[in-house]
N, C-alpha and C. Protein backbone atom coordinates (compact mmCIF):
# COMPACT_ATOMS: atom_id res chain seq x y z
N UNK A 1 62.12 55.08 129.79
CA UNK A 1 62.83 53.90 129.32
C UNK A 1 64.08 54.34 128.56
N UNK A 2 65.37 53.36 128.88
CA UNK A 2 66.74 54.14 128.01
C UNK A 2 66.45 53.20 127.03
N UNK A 3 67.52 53.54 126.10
CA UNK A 3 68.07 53.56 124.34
C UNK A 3 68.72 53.19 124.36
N UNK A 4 69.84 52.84 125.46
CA UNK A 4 71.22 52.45 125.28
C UNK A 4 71.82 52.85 126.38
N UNK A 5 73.37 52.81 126.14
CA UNK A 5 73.97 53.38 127.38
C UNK A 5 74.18 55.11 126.79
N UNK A 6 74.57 55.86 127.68
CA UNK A 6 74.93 57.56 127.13
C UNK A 6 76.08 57.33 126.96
N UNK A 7 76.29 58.59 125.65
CA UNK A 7 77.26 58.61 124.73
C UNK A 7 78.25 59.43 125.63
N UNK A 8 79.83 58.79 125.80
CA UNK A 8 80.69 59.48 126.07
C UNK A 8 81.85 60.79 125.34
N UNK A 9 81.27 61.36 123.93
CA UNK A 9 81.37 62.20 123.50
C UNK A 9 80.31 62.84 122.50
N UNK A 10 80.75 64.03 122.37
CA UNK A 10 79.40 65.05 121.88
C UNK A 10 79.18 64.42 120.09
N UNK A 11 80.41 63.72 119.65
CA UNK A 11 80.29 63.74 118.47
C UNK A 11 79.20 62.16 118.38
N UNK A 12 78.81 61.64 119.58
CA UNK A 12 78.51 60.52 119.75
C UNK A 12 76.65 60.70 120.22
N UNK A 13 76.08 61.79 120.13
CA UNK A 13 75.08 62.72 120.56
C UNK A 13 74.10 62.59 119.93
N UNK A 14 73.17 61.83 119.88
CA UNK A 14 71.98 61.61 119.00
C UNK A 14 70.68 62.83 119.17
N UNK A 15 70.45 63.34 118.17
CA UNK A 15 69.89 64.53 118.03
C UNK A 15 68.44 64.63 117.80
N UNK A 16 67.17 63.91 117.58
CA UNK A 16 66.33 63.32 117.38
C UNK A 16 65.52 64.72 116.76
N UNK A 17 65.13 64.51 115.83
CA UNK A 17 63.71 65.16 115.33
C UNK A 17 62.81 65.81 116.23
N UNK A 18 62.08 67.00 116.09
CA UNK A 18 60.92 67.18 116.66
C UNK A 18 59.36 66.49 115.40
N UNK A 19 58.62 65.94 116.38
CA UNK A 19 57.47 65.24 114.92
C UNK A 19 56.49 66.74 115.01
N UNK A 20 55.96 66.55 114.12
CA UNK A 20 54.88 67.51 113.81
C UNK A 20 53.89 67.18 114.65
N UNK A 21 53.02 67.93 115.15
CA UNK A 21 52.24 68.63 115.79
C UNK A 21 52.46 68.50 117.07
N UNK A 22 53.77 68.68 118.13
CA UNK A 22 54.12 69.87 119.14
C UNK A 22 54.35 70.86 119.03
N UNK A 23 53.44 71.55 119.52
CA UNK A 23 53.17 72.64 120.01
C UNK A 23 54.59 73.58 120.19
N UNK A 24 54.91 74.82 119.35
CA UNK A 24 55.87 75.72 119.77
C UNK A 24 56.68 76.15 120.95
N UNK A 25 55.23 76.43 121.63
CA UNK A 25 55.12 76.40 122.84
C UNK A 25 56.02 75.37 123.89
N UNK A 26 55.64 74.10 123.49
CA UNK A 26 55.67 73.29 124.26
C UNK A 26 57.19 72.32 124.13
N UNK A 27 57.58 72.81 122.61
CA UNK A 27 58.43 72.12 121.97
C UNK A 27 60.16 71.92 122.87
N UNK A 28 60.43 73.23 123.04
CA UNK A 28 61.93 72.96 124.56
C UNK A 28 61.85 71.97 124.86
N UNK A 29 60.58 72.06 125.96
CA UNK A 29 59.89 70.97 127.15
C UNK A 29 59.88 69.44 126.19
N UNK A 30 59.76 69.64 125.10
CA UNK A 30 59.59 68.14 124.63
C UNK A 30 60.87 67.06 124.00
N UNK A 31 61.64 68.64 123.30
CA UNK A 31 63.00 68.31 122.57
C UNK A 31 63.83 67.67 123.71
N UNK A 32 63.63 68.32 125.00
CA UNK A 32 64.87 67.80 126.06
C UNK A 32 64.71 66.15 126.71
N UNK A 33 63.44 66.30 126.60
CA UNK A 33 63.08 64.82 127.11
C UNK A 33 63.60 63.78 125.98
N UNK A 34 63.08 64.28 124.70
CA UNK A 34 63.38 63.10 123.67
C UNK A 34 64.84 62.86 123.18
N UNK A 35 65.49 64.26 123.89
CA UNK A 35 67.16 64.00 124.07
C UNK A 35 67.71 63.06 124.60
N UNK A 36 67.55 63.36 125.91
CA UNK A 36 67.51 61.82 126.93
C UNK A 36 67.11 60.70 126.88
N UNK A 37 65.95 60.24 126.36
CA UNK A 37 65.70 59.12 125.89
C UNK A 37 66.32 58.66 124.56
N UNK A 38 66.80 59.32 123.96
CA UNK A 38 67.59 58.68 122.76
C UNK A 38 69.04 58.56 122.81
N UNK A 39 69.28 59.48 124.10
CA UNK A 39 71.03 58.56 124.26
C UNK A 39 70.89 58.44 125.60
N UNK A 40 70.20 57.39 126.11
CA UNK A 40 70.16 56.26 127.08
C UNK A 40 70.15 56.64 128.24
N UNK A 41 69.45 57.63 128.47
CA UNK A 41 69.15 58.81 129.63
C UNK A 41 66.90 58.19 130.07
N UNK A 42 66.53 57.45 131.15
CA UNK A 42 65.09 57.55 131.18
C UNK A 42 65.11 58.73 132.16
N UNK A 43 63.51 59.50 132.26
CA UNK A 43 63.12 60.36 132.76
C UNK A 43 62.74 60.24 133.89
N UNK A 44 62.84 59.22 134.76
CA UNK A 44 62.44 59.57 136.50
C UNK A 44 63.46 60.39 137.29
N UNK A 45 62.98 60.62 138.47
CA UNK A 45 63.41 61.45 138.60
C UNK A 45 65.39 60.99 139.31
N UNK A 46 65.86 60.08 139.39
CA UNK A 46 66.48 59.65 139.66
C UNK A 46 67.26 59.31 138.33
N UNK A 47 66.87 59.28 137.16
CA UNK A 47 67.45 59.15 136.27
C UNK A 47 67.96 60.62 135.48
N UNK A 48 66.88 61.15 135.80
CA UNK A 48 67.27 62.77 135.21
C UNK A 48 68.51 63.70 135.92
N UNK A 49 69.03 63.21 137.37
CA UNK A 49 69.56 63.66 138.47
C UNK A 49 70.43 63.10 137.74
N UNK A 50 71.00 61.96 137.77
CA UNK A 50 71.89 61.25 136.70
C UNK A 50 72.52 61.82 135.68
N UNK A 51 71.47 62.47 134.92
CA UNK A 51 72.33 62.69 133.72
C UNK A 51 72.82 64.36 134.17
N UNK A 52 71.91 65.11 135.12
CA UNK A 52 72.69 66.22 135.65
C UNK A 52 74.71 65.85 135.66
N UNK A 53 75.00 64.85 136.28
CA UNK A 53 75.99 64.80 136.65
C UNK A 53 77.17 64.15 135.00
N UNK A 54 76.28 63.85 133.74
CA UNK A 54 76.98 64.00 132.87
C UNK A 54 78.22 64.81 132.69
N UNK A 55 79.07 64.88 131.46
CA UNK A 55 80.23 65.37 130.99
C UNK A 55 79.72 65.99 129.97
N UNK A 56 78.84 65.68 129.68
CA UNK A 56 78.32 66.26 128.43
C UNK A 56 77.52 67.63 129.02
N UNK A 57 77.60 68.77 128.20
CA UNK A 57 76.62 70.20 128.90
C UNK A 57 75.00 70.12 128.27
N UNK A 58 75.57 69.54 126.80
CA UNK A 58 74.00 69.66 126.38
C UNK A 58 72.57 68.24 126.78
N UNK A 59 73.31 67.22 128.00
CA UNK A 59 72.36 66.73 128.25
C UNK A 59 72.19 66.90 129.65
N UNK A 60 73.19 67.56 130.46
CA UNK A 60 72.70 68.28 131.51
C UNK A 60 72.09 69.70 131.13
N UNK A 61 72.06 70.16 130.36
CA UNK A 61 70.92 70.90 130.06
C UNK A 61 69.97 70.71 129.84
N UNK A 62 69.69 69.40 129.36
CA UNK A 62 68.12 68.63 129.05
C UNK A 62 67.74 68.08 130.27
N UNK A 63 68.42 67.70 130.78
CA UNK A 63 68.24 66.77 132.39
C UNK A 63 67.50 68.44 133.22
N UNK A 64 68.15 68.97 133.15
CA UNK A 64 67.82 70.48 134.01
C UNK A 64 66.65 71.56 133.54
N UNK A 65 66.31 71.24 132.30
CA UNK A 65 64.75 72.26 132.12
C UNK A 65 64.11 71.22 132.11
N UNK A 66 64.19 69.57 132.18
CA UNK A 66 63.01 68.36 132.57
C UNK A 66 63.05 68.70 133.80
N UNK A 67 63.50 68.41 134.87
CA UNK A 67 63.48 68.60 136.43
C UNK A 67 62.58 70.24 136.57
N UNK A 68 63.02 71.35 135.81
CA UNK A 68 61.96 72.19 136.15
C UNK A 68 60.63 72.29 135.69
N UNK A 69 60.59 71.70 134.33
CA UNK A 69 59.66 71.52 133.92
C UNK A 69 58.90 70.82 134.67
N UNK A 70 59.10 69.46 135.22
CA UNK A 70 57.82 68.48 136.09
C UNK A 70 58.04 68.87 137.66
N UNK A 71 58.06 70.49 138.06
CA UNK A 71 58.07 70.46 139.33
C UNK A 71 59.16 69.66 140.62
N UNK A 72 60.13 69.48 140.21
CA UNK A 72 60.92 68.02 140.93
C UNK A 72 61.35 68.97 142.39
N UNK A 73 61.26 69.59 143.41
CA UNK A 73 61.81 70.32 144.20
C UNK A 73 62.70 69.44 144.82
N UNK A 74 62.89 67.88 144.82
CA UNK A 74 63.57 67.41 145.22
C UNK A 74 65.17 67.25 144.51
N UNK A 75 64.96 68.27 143.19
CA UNK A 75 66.55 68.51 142.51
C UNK A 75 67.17 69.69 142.63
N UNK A 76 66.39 70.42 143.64
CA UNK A 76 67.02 71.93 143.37
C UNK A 76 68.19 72.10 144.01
N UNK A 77 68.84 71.75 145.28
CA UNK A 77 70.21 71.48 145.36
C UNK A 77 71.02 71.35 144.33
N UNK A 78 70.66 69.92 143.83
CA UNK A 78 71.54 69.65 142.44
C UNK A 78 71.79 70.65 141.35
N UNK A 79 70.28 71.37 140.99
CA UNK A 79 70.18 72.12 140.01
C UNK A 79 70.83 73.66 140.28
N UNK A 80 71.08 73.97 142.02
CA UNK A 80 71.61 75.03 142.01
C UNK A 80 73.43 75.04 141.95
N UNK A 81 74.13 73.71 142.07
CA UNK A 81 74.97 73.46 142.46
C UNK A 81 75.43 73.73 140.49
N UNK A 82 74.80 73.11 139.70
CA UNK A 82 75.13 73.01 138.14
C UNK A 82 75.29 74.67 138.06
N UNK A 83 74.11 75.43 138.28
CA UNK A 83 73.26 76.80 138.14
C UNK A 83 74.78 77.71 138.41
N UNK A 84 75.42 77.20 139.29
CA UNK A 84 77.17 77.99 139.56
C UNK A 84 78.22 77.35 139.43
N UNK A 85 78.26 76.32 139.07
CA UNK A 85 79.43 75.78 138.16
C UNK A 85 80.29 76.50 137.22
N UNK A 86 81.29 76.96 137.72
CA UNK A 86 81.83 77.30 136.56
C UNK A 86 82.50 77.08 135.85
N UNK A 87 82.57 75.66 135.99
CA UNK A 87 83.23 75.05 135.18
C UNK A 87 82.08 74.12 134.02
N UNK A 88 80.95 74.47 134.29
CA UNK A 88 80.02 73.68 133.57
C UNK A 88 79.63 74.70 132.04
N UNK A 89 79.10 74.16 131.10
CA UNK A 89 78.81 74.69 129.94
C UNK A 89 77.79 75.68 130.00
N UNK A 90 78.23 76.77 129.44
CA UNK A 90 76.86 78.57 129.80
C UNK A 90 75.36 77.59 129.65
N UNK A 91 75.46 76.94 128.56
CA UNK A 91 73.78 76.46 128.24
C UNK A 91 73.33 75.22 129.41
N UNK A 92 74.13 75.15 130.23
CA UNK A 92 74.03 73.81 131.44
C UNK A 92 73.52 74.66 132.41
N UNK A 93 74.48 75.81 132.43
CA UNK A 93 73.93 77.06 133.75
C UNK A 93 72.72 77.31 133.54
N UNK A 94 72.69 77.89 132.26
CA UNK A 94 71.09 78.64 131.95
C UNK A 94 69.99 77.40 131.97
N UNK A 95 70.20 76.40 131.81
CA UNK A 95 68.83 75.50 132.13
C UNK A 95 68.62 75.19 132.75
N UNK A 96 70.00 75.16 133.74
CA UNK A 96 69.66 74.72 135.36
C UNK A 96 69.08 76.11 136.18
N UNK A 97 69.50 76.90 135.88
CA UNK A 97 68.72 78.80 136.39
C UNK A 97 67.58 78.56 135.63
N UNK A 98 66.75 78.27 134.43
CA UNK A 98 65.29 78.26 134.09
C UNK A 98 64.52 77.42 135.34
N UNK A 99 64.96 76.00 135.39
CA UNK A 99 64.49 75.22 135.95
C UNK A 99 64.21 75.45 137.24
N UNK A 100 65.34 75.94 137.81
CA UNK A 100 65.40 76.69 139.54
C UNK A 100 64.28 78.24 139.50
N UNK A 101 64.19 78.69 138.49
CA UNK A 101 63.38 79.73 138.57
C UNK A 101 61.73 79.53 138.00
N UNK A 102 61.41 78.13 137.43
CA UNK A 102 60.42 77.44 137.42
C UNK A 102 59.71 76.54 138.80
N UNK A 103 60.57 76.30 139.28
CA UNK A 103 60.67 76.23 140.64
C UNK A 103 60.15 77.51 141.63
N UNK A 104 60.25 78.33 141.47
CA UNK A 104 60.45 79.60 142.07
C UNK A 104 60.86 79.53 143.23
N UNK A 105 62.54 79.54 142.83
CA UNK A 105 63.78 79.85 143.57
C UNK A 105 64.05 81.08 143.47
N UNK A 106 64.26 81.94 144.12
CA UNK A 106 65.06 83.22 143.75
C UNK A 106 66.31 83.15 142.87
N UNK A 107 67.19 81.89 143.56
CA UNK A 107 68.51 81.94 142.80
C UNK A 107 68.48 81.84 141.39
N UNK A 108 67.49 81.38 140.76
CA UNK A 108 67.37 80.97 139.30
C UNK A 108 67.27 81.79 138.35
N UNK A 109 66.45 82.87 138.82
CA UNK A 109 66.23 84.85 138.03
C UNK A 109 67.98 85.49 138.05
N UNK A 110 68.27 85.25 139.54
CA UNK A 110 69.55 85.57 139.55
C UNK A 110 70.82 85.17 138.74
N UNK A 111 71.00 84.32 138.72
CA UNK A 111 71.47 83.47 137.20
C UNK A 111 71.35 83.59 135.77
N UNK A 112 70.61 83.77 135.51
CA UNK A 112 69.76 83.96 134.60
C UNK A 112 70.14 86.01 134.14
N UNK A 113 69.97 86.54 134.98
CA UNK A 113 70.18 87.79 134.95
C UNK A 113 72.11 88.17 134.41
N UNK A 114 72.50 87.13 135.36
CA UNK A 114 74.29 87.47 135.09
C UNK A 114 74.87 87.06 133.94
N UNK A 115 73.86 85.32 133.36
CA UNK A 115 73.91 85.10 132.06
C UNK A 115 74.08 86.41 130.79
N UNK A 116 73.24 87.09 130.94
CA UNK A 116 72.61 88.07 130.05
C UNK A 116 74.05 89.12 129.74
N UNK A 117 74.82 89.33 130.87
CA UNK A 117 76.26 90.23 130.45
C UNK A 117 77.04 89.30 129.85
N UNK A 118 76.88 88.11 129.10
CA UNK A 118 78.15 87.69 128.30
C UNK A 118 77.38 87.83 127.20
N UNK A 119 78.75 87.56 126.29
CA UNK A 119 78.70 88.00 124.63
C UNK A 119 78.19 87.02 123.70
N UNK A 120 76.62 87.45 123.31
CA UNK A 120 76.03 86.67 122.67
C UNK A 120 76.69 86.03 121.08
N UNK A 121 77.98 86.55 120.51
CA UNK A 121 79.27 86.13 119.35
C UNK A 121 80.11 85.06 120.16
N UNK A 122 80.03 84.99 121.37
CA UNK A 122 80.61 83.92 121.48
C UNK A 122 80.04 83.00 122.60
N UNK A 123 78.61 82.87 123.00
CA UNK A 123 77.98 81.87 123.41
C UNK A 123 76.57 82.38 122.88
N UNK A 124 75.77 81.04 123.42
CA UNK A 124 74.56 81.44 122.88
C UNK A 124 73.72 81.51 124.07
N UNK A 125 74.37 81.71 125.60
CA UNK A 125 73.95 81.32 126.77
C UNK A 125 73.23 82.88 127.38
N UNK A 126 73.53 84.16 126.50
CA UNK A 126 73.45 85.28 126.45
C UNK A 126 71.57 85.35 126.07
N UNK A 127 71.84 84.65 124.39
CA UNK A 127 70.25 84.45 124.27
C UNK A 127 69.01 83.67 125.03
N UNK A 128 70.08 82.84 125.17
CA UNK A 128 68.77 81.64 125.75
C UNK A 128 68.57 82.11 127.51
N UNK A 129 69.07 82.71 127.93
CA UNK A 129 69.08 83.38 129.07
C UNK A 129 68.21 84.37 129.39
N UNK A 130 68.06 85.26 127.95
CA UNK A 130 67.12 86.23 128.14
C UNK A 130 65.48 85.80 127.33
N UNK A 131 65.50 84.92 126.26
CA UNK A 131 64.28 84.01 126.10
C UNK A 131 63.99 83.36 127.49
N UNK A 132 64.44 82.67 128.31
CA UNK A 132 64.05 81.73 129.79
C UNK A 132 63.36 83.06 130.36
N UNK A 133 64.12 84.15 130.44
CA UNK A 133 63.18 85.49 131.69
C UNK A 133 62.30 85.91 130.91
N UNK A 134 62.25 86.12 129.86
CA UNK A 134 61.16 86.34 129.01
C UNK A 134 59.96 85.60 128.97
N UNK A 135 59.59 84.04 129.55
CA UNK A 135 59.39 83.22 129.33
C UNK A 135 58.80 83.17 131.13
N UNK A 136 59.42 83.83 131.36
CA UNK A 136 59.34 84.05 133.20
C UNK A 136 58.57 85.86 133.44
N UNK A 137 58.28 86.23 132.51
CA UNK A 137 57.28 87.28 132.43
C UNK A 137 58.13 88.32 132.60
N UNK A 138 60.09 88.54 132.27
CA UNK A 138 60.48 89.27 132.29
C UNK A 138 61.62 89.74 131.09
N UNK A 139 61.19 90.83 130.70
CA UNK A 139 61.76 91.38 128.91
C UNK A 139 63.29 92.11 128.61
N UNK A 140 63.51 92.16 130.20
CA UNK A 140 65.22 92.67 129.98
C UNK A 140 65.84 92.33 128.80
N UNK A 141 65.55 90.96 128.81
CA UNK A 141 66.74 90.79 127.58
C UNK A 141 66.83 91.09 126.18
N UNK A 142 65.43 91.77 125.07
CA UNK A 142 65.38 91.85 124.70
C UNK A 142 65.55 92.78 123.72
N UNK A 143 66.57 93.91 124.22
CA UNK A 143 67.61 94.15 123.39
C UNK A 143 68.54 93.79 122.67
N UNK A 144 69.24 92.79 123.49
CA UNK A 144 70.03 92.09 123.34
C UNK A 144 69.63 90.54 121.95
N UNK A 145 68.65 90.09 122.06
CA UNK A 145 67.87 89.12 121.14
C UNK A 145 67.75 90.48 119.98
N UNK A 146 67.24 91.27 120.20
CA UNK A 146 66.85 92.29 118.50
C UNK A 146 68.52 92.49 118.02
N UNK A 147 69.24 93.27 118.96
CA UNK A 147 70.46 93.06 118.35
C UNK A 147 71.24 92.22 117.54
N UNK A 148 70.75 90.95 117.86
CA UNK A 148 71.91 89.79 117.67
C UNK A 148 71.03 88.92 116.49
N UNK A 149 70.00 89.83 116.24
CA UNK A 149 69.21 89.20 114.53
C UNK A 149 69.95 90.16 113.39
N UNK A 150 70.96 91.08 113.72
CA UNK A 150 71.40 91.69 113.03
C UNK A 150 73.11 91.55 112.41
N UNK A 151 73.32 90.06 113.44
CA UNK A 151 74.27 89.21 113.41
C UNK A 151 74.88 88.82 112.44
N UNK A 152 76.12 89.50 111.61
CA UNK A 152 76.68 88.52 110.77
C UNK A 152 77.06 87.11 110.63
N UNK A 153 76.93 86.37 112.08
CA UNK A 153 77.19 85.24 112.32
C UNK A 153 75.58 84.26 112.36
N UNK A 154 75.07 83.54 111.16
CA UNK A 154 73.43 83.25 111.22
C UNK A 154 73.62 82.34 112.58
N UNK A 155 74.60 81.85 112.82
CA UNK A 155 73.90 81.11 113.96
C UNK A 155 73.89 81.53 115.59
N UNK A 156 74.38 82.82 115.40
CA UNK A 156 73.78 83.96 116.38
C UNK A 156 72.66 84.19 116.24
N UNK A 157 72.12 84.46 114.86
CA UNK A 157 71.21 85.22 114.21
C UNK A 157 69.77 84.06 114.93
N UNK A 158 70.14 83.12 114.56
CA UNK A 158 69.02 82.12 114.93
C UNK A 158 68.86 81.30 116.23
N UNK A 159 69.86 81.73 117.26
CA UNK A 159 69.32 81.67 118.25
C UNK A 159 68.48 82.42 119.25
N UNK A 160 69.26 83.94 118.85
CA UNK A 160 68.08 85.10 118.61
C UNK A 160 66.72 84.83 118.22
N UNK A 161 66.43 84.47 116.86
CA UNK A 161 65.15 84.25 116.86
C UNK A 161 64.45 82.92 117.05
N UNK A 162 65.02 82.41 117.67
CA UNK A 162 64.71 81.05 118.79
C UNK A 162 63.74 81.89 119.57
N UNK A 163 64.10 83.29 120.43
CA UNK A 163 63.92 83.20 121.83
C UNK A 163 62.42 84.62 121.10
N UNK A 164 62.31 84.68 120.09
CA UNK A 164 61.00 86.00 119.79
C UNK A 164 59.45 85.50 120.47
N UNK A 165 59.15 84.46 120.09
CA UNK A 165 58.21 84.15 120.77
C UNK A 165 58.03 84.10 121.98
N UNK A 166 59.13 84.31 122.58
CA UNK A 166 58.93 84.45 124.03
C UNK A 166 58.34 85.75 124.86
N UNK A 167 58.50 86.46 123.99
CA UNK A 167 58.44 88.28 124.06
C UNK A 167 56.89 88.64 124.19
N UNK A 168 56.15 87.55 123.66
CA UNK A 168 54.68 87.83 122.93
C UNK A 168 53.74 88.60 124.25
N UNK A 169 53.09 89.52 123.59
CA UNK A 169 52.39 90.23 124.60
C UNK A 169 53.13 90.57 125.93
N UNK A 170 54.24 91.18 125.62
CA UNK A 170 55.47 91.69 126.69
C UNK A 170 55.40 92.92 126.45
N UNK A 171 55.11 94.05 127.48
CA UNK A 171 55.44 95.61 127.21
C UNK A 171 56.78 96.08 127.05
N UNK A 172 56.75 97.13 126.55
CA UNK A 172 58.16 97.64 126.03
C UNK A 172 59.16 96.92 125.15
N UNK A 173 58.51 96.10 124.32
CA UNK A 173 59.26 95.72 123.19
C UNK A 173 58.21 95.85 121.82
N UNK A 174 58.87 95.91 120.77
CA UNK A 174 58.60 96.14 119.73
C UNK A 174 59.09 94.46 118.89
N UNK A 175 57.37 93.76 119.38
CA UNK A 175 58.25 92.21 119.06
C UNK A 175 57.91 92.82 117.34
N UNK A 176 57.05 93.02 116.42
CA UNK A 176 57.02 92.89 115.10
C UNK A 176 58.24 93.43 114.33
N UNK A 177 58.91 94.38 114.96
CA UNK A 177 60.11 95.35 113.90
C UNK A 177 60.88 93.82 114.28
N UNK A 178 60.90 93.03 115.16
CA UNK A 178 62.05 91.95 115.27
C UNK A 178 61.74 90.86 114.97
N UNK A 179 60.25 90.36 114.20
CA UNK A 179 60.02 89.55 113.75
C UNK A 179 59.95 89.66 111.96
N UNK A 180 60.28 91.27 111.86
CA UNK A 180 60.03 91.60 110.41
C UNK A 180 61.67 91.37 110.08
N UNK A 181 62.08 91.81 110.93
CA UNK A 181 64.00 91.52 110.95
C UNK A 181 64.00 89.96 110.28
N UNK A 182 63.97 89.05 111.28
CA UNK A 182 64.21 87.93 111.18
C UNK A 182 63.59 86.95 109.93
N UNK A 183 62.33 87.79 109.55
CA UNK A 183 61.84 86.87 107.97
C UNK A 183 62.44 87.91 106.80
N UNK A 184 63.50 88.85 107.05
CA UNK A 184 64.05 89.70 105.94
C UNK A 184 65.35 88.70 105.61
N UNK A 185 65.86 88.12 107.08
CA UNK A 185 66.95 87.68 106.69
C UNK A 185 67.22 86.54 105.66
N UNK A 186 68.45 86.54 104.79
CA UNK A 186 68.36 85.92 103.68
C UNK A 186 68.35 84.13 104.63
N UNK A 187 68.76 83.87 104.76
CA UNK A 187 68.50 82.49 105.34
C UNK A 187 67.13 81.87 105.86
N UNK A 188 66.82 81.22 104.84
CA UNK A 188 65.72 80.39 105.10
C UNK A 188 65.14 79.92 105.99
N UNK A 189 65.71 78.65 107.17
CA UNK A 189 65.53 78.48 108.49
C UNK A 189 65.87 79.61 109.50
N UNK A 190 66.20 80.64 109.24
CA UNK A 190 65.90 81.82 110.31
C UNK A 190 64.31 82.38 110.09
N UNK A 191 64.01 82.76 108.79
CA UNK A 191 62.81 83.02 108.18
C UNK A 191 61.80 81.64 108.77
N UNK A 192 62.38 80.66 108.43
CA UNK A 192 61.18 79.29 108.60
C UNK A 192 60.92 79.54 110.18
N UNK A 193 62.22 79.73 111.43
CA UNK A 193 61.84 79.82 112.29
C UNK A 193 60.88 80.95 112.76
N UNK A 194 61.32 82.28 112.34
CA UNK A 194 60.09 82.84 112.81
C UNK A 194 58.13 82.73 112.33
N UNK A 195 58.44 82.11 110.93
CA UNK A 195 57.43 81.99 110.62
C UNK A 195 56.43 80.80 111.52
N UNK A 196 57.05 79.79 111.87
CA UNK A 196 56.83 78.89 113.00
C UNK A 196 55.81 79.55 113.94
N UNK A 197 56.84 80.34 114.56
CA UNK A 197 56.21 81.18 116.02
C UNK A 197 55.31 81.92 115.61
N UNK A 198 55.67 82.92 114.50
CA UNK A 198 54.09 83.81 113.98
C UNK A 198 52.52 82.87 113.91
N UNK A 199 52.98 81.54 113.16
CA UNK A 199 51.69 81.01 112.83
C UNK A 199 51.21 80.00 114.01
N UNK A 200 51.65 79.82 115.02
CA UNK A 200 51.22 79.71 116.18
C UNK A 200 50.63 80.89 116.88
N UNK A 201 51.55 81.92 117.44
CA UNK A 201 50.73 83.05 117.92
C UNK A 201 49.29 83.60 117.41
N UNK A 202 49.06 83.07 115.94
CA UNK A 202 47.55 83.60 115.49
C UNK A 202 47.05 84.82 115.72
N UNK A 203 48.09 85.88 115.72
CA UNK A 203 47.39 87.01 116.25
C UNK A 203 47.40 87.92 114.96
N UNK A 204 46.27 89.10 114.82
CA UNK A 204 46.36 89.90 113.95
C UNK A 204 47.51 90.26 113.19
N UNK A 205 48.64 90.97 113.98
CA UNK A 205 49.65 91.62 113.80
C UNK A 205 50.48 89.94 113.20
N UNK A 206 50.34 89.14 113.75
CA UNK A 206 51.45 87.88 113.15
C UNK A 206 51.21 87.64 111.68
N UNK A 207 49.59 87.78 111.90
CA UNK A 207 49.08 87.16 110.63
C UNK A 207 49.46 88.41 109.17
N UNK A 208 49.29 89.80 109.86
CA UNK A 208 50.12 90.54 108.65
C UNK A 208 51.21 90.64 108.45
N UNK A 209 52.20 90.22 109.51
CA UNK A 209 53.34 89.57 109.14
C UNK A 209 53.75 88.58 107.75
N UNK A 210 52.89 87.81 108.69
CA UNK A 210 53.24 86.73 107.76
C UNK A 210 52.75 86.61 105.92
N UNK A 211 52.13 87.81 105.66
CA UNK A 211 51.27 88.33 104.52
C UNK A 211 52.38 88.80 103.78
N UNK A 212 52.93 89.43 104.51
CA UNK A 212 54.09 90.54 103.89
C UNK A 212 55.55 90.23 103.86
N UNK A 213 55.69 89.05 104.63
CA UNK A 213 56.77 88.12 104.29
C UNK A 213 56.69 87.01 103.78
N UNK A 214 55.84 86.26 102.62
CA UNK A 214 55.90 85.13 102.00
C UNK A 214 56.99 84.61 102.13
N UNK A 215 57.08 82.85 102.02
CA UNK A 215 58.34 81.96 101.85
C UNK A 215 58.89 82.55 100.78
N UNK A 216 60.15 82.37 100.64
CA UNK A 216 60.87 82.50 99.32
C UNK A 216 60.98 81.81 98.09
N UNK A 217 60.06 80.98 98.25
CA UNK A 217 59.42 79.93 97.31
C UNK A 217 58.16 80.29 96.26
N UNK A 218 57.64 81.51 96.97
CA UNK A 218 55.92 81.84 96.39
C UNK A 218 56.42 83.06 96.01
């Protein structure tokens, strides 16, 4: 069901809350939908195709990990056509390459992979590119995410640790030295975010994490 009509500029972009108790996990998948429904975007599948063809990047990016998310094979044209746009926004590409590679398209890994050589200081399409393959059972990128928690710029810093949980039980990374990174850093919601993902994961190693990095409050 829409909200209204969609907003014809970004400053016009209604941003909606996540409520408490979705799931970490699950939370992407939930934020993008409740995007769309709050600036006048409904979720069938004819409506989600729709907002693909927006002006806006960040609700064809929501339109494009919903379509992969509910299986839609009837958008993958669309979604591969966004997926090489280059004239479309890095974070429009990369959700339309998750979605196509949720799908299991070949082209969507591929995407996704070329994402990963631009400069995570000046997009954030670098991170969220290598969280999506990560997320797709593959850890390339995660050099690149440890690096960029070391970011003088925090909101590098925290899209980086957006993508840690994705890593979980991934060989050849060292997720704790990059989750100990990210609750050192002086900024609070970088700290709040990883603490998020630790206390979901429930695992030994999270839980001494999270022992040895108290809030900055206690």
């Amino acid at each position: 069901m829409t909200t209204g009509e969609p907003p014809q500029s970004f400053s016009d972009v209604s941003v909606p809350r996540r409520p408490a108790g979705v799931s970490y996990t699950e939370g992407e998948d939930h934020d993008a939908v409740a995007l769309l429904e709050s600036n006048g975007y409904g979720t069938s599948q004819e409506q989600l195709l729709s907002a693909l063809e927006s002006d806006l990047g960040i609700l064809q990016a929501a339109a494009a990990r919903t379509l992969g998310a509910r299986g839609e094979r009837e958008a993958v044209p669309a979604l591969e056509r966004l997926a090489r746009d280059p004239d479309a926004s890095e974070s429009a590409r990369v959700q339309a390459a998750y979605g196509l590679a949720r799908l299991d398209v070949p082209a969507g890994r591929e995407v996704l992979a070329q994402e990963l050589e631009g400069n995570p200081e000046a997009s954030p399409a670098p991170l969220q590119a290598a969280g999506a393959l990560a997320r797709l059972g593959d850890p390339r990128g995660f050099g690149a995410v440890r690096t960029a928690l070391d970011s003088p710029n925090r909101v590098t810093a925290m899209v980086a640790a957006k993508q840690l949980g994705a890593f979980a039980g991934q060989e050849g990374v060292d997720l704790d030295e990059a989750f100990a990174r990210a609750l050192e850093r002086p900024e609070p919601l970088i700290g709040g975010e990883a603490r998020a993902q630790l206390e979901e994961l429930g695992t030994d190693p999270a839980r001494r994490l999270l022992a040895e990095h108290p809030p900055p409050d206690r």
